[in-house]
Protein backbone atom coordinates (compact mmCIF):
# COMPACT_ATOMS: atom_id res chain seq x y z
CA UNK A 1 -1.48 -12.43 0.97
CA UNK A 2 -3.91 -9.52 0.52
CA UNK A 3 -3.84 -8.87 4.51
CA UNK A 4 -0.10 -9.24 4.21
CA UNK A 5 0.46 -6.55 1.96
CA UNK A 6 -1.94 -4.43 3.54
CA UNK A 7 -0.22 -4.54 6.61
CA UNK A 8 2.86 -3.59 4.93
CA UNK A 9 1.18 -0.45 3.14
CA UNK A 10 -0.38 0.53 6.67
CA UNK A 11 2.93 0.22 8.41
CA UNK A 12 4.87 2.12 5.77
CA UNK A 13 2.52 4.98 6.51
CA UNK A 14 2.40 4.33 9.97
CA UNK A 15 5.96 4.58 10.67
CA UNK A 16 6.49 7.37 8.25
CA UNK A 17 4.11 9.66 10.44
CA UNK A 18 5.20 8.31 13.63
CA UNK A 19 8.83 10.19 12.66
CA UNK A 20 7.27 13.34 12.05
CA UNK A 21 7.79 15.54 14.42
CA UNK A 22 3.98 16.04 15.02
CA UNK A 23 3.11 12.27 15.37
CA UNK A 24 0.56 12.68 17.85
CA UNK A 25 -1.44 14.82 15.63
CA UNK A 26 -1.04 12.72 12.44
CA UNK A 27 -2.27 9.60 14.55
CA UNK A 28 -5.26 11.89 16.13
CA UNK A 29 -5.84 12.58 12.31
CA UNK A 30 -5.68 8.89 10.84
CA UNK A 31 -8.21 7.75 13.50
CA UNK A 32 -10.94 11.04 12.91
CA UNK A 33 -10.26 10.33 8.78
CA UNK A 34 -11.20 6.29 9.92
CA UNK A 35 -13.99 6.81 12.00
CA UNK A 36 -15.41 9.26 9.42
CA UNK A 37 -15.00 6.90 6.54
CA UNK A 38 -16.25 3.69 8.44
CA UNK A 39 -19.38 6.04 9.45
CA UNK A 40 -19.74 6.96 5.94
CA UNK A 41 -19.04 3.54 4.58
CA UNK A 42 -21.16 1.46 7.00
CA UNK A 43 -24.42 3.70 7.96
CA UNK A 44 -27.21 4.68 5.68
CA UNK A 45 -26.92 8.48 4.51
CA UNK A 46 -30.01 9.46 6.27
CA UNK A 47 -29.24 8.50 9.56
CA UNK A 48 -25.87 10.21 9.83
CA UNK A 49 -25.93 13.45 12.00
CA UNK A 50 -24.74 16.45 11.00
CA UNK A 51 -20.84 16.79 11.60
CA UNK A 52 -19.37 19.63 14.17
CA UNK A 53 -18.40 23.00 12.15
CA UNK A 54 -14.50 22.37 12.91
CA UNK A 55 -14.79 18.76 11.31
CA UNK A 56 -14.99 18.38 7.73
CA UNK A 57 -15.98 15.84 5.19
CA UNK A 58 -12.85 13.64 3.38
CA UNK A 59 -14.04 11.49 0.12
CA UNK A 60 -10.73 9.11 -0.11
CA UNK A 61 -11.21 6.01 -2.81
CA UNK A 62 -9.70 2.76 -0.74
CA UNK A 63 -10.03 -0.97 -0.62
CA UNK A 64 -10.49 -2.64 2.07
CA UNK A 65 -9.18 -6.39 2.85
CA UNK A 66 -12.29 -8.29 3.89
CA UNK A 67 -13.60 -11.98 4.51
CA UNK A 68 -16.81 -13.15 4.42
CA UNK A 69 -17.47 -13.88 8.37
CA UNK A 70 -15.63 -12.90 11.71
CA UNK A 71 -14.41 -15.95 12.45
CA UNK A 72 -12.43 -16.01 9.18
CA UNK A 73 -10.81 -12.83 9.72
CA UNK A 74 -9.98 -14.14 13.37
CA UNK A 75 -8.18 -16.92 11.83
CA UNK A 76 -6.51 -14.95 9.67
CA UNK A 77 -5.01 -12.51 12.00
CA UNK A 78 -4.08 -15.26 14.34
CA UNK A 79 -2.11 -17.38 12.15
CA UNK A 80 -0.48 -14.59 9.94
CA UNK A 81 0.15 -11.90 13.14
CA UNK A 82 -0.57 -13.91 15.95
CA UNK A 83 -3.28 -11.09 16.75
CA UNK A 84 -6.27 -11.72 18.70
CA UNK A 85 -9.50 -9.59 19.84
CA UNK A 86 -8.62 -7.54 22.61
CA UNK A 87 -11.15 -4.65 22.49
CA UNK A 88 -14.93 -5.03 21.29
CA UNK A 89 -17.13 -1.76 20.53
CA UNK A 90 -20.96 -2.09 19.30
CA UNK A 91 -21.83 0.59 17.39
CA UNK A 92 -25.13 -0.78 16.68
CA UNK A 93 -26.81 -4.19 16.23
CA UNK A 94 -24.93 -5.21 13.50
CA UNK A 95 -21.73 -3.37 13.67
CA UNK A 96 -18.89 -4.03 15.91
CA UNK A 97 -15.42 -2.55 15.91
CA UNK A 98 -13.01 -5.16 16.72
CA UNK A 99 -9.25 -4.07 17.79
CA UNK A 100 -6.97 -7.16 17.52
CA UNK A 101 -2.95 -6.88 19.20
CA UNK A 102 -0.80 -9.38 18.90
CA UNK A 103 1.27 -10.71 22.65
CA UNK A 104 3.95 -8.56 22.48
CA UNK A 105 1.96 -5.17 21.20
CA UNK A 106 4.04 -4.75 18.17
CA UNK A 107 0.91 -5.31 15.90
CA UNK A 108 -2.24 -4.29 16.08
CA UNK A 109 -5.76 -4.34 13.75
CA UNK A 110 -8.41 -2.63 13.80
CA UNK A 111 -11.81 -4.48 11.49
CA UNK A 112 -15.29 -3.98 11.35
CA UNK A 113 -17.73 -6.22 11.41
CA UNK A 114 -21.47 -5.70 9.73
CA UNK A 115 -24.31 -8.32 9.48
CA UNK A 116 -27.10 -8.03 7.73
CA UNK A 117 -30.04 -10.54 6.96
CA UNK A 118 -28.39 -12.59 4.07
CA UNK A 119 -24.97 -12.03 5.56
CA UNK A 120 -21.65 -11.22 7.50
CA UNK A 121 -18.69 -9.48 6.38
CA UNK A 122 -15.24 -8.06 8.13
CA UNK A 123 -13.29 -5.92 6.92
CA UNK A 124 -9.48 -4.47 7.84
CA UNK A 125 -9.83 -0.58 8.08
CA UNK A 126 -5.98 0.06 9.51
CA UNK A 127 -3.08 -2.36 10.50
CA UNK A 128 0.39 -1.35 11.75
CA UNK A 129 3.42 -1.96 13.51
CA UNK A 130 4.71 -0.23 16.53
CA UNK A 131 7.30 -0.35 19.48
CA UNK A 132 5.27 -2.27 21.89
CA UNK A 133 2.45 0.21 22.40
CA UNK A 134 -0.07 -1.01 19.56
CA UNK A 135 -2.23 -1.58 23.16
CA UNK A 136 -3.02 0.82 25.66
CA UNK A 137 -5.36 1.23 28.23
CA UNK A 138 -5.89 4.87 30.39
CA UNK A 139 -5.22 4.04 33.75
CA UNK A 140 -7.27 7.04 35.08
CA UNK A 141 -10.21 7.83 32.62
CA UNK A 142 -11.97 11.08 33.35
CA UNK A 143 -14.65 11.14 30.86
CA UNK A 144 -16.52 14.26 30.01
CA UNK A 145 -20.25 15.44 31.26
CA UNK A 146 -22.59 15.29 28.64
CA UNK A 147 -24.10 18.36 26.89
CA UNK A 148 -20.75 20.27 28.19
């Protein structure tokens, strides 16, 4: 029920920026706030680098919808959304980012995973609806030379 309703929330948002006339930048801004609040949320304070000058820190209070293992997230998602894992990233060795879609790409969430010694958790950070494109892959990649 709790995933449920988070969905809901996430969507309401969702769809309310996605009608704004500068959608794009509202989505680039969702995912930099996320991936600024999962660093902040899942990595010890003094290992985090120092941020670029044109980025700035965001202290938001949320609650996250979490389960106490992967696999019971997985379940979760597939019988309530009919999502499933489509993209893995490890951030380290015991944090992934999981991004599940569901067949038709009208659904998509993104969780975290973390393990630690004693145990695992996952846990939803964003979940939405969209038109068909909740899952996209660049055809042509051209990906930046480092230190440029």
């Amino acid at each position: 029920m709790l995933q449920k309703n988070l969905q809901e929330m996430t969507y309401g948002l969702h769809r309310q920026s996605c009608l704004q006339s500068s959608a794009s930048k509202a989505v680039r801004k969702a995912l930099a706030l996320t991936a600024a609040l999962m660093g902040g949320f899942f990595m010890p304070a003094h290992s985090q680098p120092a941020i670029p000058d044109d980025m700035y820190t965001f202290d938001a209070p949320f609650t996250l919808a979490c389960t106490p293992s992967f696999s019971s997230m997985m379940n979760h998602l597939a019988n309530d959304y009919g999502e499933i894992p489509m993209v893995m990233s490890h951030m380290s060795v015991d944090t992934t980012i999981v991004l599940f879609v569901n067949e038709d790409k009208t659904t998509s969430t993104l969780v975290v995973t973390r393990r630690t010694k004693d145990r695992e958790e996952a846990c939803i950070l964003w979940g939405g609806r969209s038109n068909g494109t909740s899952f996209s892959v660049n055809p042509d990649p051209v990906f930046p030379k480092e230190g440029v």
